[in-house]
PDB file of N, CA and C in Angstrom:
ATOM      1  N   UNK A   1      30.708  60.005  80.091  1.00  0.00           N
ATOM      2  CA  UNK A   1      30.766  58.654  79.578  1.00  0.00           C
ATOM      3  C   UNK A   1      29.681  58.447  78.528  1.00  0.00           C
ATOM      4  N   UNK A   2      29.959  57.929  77.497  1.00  0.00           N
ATOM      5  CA  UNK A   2      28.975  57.089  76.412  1.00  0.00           C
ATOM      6  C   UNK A   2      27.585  56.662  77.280  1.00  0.00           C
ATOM      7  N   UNK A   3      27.763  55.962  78.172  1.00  0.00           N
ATOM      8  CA  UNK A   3      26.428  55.460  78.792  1.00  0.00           C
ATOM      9  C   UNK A   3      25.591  56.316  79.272  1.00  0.00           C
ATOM     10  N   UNK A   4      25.789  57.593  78.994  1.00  0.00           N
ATOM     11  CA  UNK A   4      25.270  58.866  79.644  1.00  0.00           C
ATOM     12  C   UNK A   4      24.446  59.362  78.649  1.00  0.00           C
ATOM     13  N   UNK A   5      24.849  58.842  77.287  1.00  0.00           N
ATOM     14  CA  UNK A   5      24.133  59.182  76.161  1.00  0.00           C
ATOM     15  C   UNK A   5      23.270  58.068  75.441  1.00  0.00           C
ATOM     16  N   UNK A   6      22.206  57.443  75.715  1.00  0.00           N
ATOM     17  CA  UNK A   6      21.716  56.118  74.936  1.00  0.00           C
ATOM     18  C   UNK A   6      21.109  56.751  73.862  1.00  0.00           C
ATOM     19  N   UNK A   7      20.608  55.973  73.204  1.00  0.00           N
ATOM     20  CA  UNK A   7      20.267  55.935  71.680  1.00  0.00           C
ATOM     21  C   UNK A   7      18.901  56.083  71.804  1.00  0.00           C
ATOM     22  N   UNK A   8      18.004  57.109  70.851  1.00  0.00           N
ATOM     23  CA  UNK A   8      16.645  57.260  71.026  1.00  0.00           C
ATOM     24  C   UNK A   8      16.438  57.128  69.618  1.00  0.00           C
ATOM     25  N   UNK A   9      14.931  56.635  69.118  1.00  0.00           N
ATOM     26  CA  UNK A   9      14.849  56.468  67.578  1.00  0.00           C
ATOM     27  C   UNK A   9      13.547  56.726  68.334  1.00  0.00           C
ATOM     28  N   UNK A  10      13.047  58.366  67.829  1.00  0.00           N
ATOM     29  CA  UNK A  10      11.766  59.082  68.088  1.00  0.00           C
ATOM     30  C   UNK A  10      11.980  59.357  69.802  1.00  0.00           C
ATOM     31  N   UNK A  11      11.040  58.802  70.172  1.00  0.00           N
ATOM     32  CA  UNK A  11      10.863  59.329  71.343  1.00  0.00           C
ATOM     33  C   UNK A  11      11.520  58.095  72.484  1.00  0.00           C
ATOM     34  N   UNK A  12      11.622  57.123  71.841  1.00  0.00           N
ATOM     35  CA  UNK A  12      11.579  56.054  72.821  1.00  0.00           C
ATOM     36  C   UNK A  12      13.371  55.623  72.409  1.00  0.00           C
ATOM     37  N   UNK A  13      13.844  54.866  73.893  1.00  0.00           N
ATOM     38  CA  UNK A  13      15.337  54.883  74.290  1.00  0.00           C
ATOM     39  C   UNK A  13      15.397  53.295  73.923  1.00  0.00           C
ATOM     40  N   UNK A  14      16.740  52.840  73.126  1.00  0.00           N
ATOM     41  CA  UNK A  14      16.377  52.320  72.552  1.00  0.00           C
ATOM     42  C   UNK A  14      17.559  51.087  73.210  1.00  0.00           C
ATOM     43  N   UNK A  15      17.969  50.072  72.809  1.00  0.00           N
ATOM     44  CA  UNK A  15      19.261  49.222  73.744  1.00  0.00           C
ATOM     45  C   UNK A  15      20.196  49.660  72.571  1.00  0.00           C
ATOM     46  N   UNK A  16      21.644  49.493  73.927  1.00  0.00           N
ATOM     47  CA  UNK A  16      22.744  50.037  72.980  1.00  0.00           C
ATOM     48  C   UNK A  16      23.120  48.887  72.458  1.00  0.00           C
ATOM     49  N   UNK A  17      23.853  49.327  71.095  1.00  0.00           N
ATOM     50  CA  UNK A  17      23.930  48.393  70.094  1.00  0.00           C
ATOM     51  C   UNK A  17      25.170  47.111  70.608  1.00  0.00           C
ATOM     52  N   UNK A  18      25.103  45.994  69.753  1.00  0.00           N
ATOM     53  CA  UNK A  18      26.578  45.531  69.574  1.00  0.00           C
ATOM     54  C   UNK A  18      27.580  46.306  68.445  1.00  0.00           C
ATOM     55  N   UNK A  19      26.705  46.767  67.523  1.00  0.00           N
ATOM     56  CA  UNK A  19      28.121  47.646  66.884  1.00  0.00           C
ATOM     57  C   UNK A  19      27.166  48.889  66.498  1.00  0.00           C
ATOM     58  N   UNK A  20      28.243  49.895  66.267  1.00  0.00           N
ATOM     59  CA  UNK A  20      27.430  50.970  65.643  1.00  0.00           C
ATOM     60  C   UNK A  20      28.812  52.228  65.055  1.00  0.00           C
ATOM     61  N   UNK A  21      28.503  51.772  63.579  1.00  0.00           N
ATOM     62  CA  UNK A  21      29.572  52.541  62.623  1.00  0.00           C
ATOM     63  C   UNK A  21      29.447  53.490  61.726  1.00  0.00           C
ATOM     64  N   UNK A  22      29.660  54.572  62.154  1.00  0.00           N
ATOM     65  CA  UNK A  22      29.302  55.639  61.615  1.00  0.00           C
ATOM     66  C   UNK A  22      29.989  56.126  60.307  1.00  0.00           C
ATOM     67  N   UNK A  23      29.557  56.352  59.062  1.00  0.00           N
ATOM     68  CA  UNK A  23      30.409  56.852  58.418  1.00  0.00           C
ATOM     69  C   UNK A  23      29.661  58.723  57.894  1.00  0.00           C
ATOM     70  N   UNK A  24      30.776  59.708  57.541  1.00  0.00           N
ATOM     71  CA  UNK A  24      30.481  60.919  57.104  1.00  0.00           C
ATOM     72  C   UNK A  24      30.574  61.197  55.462  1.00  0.00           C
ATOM     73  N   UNK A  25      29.825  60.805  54.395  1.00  0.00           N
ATOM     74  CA  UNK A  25      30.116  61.216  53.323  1.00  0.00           C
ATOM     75  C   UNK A  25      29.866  62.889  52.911  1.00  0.00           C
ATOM     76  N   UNK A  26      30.817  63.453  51.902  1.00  0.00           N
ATOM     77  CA  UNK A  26      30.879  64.467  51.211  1.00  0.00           C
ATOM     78  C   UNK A  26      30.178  64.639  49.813  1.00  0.00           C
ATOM     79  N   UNK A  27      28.674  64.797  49.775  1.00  0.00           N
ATOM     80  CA  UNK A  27      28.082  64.659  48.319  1.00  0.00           C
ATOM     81  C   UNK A  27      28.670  66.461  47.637  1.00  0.00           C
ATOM     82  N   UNK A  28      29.236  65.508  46.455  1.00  0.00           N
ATOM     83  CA  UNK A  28      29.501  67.323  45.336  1.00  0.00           C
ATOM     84  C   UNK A  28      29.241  66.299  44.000  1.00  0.00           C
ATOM     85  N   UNK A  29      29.197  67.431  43.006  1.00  0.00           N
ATOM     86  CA  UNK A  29      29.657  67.249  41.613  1.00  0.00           C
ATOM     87  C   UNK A  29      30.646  67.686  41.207  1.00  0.00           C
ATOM     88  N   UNK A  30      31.316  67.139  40.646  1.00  0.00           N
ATOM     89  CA  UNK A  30      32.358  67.240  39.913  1.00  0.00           C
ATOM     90  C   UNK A  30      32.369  67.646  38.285  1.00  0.00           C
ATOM     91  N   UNK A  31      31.875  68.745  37.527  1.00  0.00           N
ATOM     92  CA  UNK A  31      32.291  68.916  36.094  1.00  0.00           C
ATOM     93  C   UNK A  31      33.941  69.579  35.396  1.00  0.00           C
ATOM     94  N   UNK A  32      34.072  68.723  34.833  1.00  0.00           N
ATOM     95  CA  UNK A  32      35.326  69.282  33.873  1.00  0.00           C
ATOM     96  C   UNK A  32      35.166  70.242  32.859  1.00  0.00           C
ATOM     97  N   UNK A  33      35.857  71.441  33.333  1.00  0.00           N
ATOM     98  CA  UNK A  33      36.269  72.494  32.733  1.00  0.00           C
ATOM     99  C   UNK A  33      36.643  72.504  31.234  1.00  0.00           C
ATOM    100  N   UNK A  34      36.503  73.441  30.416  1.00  0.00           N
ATOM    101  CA  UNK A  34      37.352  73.350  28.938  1.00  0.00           C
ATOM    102  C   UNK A  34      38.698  73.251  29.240  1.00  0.00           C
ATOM    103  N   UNK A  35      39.069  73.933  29.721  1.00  0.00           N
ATOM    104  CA  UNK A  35      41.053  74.063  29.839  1.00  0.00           C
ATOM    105  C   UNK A  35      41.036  72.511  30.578  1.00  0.00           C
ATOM    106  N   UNK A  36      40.347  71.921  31.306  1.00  0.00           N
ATOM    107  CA  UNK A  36      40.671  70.298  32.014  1.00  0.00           C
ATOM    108  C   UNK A  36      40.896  70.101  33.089  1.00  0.00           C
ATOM    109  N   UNK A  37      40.610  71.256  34.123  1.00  0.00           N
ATOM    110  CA  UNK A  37      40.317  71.414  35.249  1.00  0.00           C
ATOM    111  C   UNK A  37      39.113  71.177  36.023  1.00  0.00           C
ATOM    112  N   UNK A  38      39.541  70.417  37.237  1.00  0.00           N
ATOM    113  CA  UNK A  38      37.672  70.187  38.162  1.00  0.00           C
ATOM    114  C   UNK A  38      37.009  71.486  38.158  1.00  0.00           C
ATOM    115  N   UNK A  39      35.769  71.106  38.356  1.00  0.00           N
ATOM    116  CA  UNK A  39      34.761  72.317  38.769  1.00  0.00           C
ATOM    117  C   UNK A  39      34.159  71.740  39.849  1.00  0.00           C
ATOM    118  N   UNK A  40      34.488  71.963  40.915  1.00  0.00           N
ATOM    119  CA  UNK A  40      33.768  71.179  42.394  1.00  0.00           C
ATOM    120  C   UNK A  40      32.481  71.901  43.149  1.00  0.00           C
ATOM    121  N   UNK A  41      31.060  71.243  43.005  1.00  0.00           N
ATOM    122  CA  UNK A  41      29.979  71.792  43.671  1.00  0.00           C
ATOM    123  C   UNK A  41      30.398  71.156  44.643  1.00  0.00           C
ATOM    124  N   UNK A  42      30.309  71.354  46.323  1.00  0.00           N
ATOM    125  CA  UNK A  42      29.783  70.553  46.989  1.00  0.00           C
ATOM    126  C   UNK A  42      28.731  71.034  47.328  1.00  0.00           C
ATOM    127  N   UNK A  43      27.489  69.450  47.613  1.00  0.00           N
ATOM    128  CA  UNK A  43      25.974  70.213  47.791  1.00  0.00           C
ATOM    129  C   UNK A  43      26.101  69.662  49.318  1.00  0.00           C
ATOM    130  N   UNK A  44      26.968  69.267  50.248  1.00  0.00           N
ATOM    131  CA  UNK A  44      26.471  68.724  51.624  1.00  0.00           C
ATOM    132  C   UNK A  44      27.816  68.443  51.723  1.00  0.00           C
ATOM    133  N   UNK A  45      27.808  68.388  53.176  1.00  0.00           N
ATOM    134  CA  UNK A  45      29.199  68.042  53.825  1.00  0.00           C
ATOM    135  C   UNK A  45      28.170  67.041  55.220  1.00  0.00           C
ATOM    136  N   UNK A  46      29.175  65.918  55.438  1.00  0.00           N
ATOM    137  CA  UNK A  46      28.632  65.077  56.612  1.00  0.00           C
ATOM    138  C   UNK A  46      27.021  64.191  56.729  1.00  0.00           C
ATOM    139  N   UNK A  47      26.993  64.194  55.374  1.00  0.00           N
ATOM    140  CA  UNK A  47      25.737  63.311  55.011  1.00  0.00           C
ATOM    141  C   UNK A  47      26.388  61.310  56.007  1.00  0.00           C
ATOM    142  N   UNK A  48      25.340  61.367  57.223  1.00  0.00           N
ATOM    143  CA  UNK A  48      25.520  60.443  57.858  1.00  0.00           C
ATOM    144  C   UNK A  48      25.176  58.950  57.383  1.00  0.00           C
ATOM    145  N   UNK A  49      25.779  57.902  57.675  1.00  0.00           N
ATOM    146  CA  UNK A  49      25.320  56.395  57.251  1.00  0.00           C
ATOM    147  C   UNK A  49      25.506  55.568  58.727  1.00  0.00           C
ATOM    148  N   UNK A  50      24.960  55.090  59.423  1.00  0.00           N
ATOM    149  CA  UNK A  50      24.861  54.247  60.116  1.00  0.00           C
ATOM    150  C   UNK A  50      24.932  52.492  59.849  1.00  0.00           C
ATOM    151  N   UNK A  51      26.375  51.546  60.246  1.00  0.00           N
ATOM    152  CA  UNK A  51      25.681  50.704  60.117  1.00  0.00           C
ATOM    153  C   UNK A  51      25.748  49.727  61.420  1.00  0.00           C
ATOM    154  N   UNK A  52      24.459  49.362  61.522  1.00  0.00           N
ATOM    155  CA  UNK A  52      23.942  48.960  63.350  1.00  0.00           C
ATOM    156  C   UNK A  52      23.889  47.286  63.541  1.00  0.00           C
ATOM    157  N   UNK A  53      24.096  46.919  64.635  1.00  0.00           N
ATOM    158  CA  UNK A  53      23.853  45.443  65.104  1.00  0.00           C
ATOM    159  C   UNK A  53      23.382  45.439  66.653  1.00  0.00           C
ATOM    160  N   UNK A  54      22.262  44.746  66.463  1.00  0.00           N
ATOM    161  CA  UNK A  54      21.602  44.452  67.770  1.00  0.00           C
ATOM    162  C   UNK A  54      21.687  43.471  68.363  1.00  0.00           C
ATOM    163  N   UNK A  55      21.619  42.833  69.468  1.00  0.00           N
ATOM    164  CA  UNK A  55      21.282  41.422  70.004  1.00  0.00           C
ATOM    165  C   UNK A  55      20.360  42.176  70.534  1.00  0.00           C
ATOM    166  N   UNK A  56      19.015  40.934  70.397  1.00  0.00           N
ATOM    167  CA  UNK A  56      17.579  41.690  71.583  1.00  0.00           C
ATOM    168  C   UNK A  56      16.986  40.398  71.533  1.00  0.00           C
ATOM    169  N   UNK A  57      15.784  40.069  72.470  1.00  0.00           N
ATOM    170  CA  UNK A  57      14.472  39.467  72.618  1.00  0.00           C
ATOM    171  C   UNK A  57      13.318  39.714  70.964  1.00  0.00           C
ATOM    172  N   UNK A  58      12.631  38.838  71.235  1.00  0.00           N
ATOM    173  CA  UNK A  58      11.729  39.315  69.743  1.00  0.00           C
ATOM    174  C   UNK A  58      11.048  40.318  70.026  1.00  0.00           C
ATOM    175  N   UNK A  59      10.632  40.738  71.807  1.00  0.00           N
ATOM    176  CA  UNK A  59      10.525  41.536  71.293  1.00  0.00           C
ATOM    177  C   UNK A  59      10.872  43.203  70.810  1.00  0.00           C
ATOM    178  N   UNK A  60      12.013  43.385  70.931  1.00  0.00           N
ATOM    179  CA  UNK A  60      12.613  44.445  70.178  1.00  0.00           C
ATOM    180  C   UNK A  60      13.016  43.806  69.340  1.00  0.00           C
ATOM    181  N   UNK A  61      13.263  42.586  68.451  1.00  0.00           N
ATOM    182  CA  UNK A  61      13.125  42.734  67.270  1.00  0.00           C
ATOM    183  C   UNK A  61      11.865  43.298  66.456  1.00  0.00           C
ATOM    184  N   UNK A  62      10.498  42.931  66.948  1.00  0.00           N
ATOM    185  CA  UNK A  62       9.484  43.524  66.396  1.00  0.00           C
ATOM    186  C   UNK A  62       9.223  44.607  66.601  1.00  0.00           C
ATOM    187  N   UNK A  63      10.016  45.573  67.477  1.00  0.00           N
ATOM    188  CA  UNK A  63      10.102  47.030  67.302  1.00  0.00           C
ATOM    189  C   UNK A  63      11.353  47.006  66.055  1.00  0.00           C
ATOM    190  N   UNK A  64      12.169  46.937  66.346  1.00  0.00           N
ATOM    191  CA  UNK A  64      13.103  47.431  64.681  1.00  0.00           C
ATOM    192  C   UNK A  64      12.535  47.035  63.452  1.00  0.00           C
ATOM    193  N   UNK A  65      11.546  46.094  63.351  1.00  0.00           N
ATOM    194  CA  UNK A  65      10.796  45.670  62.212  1.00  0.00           C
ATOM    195  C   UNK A  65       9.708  46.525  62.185  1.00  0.00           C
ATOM    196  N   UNK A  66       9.174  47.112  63.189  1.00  0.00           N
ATOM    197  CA  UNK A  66       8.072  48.090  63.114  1.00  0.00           C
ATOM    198  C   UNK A  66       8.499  49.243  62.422  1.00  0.00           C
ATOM    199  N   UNK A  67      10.474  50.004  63.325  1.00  0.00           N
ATOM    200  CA  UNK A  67      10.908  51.317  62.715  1.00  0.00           C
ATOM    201  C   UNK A  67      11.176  50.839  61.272  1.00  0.00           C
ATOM    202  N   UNK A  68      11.322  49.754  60.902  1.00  0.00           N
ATOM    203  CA  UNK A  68      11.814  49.276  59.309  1.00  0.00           C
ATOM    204  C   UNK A  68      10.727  49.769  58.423  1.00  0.00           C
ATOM    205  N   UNK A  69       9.437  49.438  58.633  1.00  0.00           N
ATOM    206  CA  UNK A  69       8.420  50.138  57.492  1.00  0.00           C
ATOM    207  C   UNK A  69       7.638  51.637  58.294  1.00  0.00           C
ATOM    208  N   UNK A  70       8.039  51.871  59.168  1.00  0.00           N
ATOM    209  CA  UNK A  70       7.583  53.428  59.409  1.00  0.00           C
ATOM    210  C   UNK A  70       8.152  54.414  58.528  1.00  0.00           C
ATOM    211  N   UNK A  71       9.334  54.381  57.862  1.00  0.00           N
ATOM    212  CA  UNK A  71       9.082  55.450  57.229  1.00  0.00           C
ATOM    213  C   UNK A  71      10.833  56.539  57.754  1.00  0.00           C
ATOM    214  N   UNK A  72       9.933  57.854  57.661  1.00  0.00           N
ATOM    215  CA  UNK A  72      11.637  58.688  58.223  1.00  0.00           C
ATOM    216  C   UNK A  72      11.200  58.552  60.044  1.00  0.00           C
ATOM    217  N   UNK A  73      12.312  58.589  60.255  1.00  0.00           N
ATOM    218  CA  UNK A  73      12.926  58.015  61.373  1.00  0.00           C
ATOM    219  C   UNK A  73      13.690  59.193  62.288  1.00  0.00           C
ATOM    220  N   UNK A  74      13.233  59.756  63.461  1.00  0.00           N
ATOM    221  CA  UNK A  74      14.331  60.686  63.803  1.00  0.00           C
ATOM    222  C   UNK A  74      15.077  59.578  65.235  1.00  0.00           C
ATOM    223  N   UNK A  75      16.207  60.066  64.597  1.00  0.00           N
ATOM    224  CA  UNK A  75      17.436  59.003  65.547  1.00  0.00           C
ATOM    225  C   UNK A  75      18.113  60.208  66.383  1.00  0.00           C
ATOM    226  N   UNK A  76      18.333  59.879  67.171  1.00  0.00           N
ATOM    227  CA  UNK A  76      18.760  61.127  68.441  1.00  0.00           C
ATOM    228  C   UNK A  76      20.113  60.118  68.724  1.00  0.00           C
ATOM    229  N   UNK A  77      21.448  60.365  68.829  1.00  0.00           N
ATOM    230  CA  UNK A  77      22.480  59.768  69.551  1.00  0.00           C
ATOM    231  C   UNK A  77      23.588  60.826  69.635  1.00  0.00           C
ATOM    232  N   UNK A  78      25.111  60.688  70.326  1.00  0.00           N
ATOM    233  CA  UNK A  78      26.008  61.231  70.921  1.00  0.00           C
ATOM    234  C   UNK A  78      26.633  61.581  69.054  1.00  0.00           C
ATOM    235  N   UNK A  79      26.889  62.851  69.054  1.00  0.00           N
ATOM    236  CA  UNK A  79      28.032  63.211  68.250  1.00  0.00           C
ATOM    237  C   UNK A  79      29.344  63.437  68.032  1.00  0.00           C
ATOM    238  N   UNK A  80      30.509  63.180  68.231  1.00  0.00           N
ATOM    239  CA  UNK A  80      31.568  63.352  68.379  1.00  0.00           C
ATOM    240  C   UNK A  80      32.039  64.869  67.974  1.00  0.00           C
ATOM    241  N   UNK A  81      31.846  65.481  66.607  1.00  0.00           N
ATOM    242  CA  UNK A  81      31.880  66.600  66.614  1.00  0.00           C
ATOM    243  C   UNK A  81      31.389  67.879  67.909  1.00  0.00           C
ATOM    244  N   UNK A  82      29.765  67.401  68.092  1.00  0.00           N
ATOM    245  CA  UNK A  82      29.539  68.256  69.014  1.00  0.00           C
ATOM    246  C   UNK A  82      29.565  68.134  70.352  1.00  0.00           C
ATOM    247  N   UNK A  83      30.185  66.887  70.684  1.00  0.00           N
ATOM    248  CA  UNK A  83      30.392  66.713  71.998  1.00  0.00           C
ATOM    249  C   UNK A  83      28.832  66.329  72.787  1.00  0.00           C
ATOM    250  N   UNK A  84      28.041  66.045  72.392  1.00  0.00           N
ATOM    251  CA  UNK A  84      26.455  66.194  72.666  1.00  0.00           C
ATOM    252  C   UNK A  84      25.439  65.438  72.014  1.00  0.00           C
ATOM    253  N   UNK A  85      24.513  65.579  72.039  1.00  0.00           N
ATOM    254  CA  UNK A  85      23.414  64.957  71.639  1.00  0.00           C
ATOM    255  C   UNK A  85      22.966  65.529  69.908  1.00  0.00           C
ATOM    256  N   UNK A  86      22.700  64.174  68.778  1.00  0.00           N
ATOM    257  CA  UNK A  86      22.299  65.537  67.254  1.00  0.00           C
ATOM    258  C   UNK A  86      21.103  64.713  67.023  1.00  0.00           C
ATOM    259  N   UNK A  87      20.222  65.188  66.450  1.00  0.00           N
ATOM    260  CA  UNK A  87      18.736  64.453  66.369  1.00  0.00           C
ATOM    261  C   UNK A  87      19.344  64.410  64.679  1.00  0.00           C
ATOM    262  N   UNK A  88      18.990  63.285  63.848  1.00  0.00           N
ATOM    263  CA  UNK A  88      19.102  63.586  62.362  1.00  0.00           C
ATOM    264  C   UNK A  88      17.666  62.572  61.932  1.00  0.00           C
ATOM    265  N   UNK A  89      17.361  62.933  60.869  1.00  0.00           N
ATOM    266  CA  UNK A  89      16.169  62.407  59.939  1.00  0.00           C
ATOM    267  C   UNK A  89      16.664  61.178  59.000  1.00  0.00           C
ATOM    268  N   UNK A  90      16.300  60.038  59.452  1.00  0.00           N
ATOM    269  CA  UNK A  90      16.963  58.841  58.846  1.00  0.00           C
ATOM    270  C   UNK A  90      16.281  57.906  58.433  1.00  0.00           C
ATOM    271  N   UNK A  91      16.564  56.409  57.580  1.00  0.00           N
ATOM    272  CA  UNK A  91      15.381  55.472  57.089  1.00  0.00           C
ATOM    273  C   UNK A  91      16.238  54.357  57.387  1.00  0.00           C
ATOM    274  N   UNK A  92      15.682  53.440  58.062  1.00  0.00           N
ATOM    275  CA  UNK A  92      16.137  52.425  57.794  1.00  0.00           C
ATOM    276  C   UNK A  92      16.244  51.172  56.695  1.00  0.00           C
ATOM    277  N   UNK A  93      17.452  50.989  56.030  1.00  0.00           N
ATOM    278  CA  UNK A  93      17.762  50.131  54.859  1.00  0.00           C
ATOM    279  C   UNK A  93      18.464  49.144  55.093  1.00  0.00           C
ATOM    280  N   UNK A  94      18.579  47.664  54.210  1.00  0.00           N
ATOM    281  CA  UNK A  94      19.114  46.328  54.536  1.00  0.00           C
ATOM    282  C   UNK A  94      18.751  46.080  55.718  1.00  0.00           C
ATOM    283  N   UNK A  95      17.423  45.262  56.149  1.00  0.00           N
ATOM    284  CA  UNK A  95      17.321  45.096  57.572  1.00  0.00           C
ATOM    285  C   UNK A  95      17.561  43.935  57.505  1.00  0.00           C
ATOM    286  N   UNK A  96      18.168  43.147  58.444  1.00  0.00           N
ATOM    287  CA  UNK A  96      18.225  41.513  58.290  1.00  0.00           C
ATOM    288  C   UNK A  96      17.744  40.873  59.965  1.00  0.00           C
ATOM    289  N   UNK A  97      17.124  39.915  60.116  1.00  0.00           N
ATOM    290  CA  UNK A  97      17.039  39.614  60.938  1.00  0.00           C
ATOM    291  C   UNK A  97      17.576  38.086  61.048  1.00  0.00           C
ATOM    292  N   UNK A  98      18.413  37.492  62.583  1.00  0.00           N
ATOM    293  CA  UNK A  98      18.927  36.432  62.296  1.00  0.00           C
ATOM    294  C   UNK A  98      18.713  35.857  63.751  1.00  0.00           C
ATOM    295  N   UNK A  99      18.060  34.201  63.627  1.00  0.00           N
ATOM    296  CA  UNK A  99      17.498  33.686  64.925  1.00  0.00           C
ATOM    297  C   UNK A  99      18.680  33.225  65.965  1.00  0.00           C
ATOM    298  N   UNK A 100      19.146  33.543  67.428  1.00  0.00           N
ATOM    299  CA  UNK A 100      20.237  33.456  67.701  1.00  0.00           C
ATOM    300  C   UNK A 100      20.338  31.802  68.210  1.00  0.00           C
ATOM    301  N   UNK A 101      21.262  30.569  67.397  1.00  0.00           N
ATOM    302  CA  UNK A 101      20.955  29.885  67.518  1.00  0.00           C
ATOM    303  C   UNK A 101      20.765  28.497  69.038  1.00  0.00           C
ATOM    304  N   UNK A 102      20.072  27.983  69.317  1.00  0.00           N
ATOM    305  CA  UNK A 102      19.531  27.537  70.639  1.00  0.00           C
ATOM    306  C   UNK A 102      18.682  28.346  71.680  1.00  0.00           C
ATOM    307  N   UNK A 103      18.213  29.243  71.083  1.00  0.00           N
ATOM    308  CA  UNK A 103      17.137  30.198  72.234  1.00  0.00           C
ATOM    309  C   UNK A 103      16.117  30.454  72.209  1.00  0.00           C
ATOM    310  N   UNK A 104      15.321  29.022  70.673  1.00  0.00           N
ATOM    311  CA  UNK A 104      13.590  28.707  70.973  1.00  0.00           C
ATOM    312  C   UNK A 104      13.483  28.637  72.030  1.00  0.00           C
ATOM    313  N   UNK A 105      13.929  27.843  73.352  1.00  0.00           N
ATOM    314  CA  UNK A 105      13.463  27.662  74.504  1.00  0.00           C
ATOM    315  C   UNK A 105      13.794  28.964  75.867  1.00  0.00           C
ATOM    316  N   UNK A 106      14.287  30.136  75.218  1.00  0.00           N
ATOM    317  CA  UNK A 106      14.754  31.396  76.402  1.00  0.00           C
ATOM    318  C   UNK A 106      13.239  31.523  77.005  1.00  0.00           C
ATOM    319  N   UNK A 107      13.345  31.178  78.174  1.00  0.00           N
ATOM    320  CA  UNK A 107      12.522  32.145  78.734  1.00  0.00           C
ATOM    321  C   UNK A 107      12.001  33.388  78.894  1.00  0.00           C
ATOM    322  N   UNK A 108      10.657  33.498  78.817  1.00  0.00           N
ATOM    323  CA  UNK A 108      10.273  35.311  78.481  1.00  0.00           C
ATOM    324  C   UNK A 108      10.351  35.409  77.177  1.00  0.00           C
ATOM    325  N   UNK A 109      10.579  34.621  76.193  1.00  0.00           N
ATOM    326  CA  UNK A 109      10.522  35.791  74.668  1.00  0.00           C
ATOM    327  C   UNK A 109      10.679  34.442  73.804  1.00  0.00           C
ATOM    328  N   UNK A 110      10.376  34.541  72.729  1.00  0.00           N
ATOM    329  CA  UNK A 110      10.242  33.605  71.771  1.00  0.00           C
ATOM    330  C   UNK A 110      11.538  33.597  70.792  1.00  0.00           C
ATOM    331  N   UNK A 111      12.716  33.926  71.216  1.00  0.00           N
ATOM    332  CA  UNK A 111      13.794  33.613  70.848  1.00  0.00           C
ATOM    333  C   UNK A 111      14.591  34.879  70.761  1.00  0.00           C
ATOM    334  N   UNK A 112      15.892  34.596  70.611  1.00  0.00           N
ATOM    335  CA  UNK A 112      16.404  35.838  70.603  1.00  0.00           C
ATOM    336  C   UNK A 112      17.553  35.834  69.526  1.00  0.00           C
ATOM    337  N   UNK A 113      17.868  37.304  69.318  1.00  0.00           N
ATOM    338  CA  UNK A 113      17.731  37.612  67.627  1.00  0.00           C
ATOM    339  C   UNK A 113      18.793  38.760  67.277  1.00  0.00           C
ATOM    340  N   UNK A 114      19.828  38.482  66.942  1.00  0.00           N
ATOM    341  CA  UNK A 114      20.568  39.000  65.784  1.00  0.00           C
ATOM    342  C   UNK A 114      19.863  40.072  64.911  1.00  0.00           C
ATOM    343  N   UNK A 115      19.808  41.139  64.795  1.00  0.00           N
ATOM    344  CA  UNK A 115      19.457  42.276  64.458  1.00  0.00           C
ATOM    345  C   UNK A 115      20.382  43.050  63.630  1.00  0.00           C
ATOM    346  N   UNK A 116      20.546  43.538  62.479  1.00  0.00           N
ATOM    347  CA  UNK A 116      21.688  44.233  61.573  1.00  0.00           C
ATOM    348  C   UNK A 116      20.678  45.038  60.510  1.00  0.00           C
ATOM    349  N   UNK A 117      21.265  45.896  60.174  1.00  0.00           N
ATOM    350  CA  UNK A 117      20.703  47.094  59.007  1.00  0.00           C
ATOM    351  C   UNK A 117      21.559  48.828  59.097  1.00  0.00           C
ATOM    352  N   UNK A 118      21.085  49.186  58.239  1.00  0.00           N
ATOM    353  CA  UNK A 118      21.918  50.721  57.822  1.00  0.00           C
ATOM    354  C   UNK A 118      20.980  51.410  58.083  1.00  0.00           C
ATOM    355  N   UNK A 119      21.600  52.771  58.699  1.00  0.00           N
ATOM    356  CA  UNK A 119      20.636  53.949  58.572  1.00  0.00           C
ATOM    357  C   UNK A 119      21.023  55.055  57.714  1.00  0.00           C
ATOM    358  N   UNK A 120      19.958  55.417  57.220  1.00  0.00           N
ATOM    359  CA  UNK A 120      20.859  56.349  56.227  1.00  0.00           C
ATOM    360  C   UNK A 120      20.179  58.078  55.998  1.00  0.00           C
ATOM    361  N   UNK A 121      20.943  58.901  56.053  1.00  0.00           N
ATOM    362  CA  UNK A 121      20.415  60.274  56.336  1.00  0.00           C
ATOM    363  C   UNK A 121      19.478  60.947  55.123  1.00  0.00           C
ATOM    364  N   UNK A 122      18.286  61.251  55.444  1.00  0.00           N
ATOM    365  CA  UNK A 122      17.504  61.914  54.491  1.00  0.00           C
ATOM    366  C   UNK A 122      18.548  63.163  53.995  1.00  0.00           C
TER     367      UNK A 122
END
């Protein structure tokens, strides 16, 4: 089962998301030939993009705002290809944070928070 696999960003396990959409791009170049034919480099196959949504307490929002200016990022989650666990080297980009509305007064945490941003593969 999925729940067998949670989400780690470094060392620490992280809450599973409300969404989490993976896409696989194919980076090549493409030059045109004299006769007018492609010339296809590809330099990577499966260059990953993540794009994530959280509901949390502030405070794991102020952890995703912490991983937001740390820098590269190793994200550990379930792969479908490998059936298993893939660690990849990632940054987090577009972070947005959004106050969830009526929950100045939640108990335990100073509101709670709508969380969204991309991850994107070094």
């Amino acid at each position: 089962m999925l729940k067998d696999y949670p989400l780690y960003f470094g060392d620490e396990k992280i809450p599973f998301p409300k969404r989490w959409e993976e896409q696989y791009d194919t980076i090549e170049t493409v030059n045109q030939t004299e006769a007018g034919t492609d010339q296809v480099l590809v330099v990577r196959y499966g260059k990953l993009t993540v794009s994530a949504q959280f509901n949390c307490s502030s405070r794991w929002a102020a952890k995703f705002a912490s991983y937001r200016d740390a820098g590269p990022l190793q994200v550990k989650g379930y792969d479908i290809k490998a059936q298993d666990y893939e660690v990849r080297t990632m940054r987090i980009r577009d972070f947005h944070s959004a106050l969830v509305e009526d929950s100045k007064n939640t108990p335990g945490t100073t509101g709670l928070y709508t969380i969204t941003f991309s991850l994107e593969e070094y």
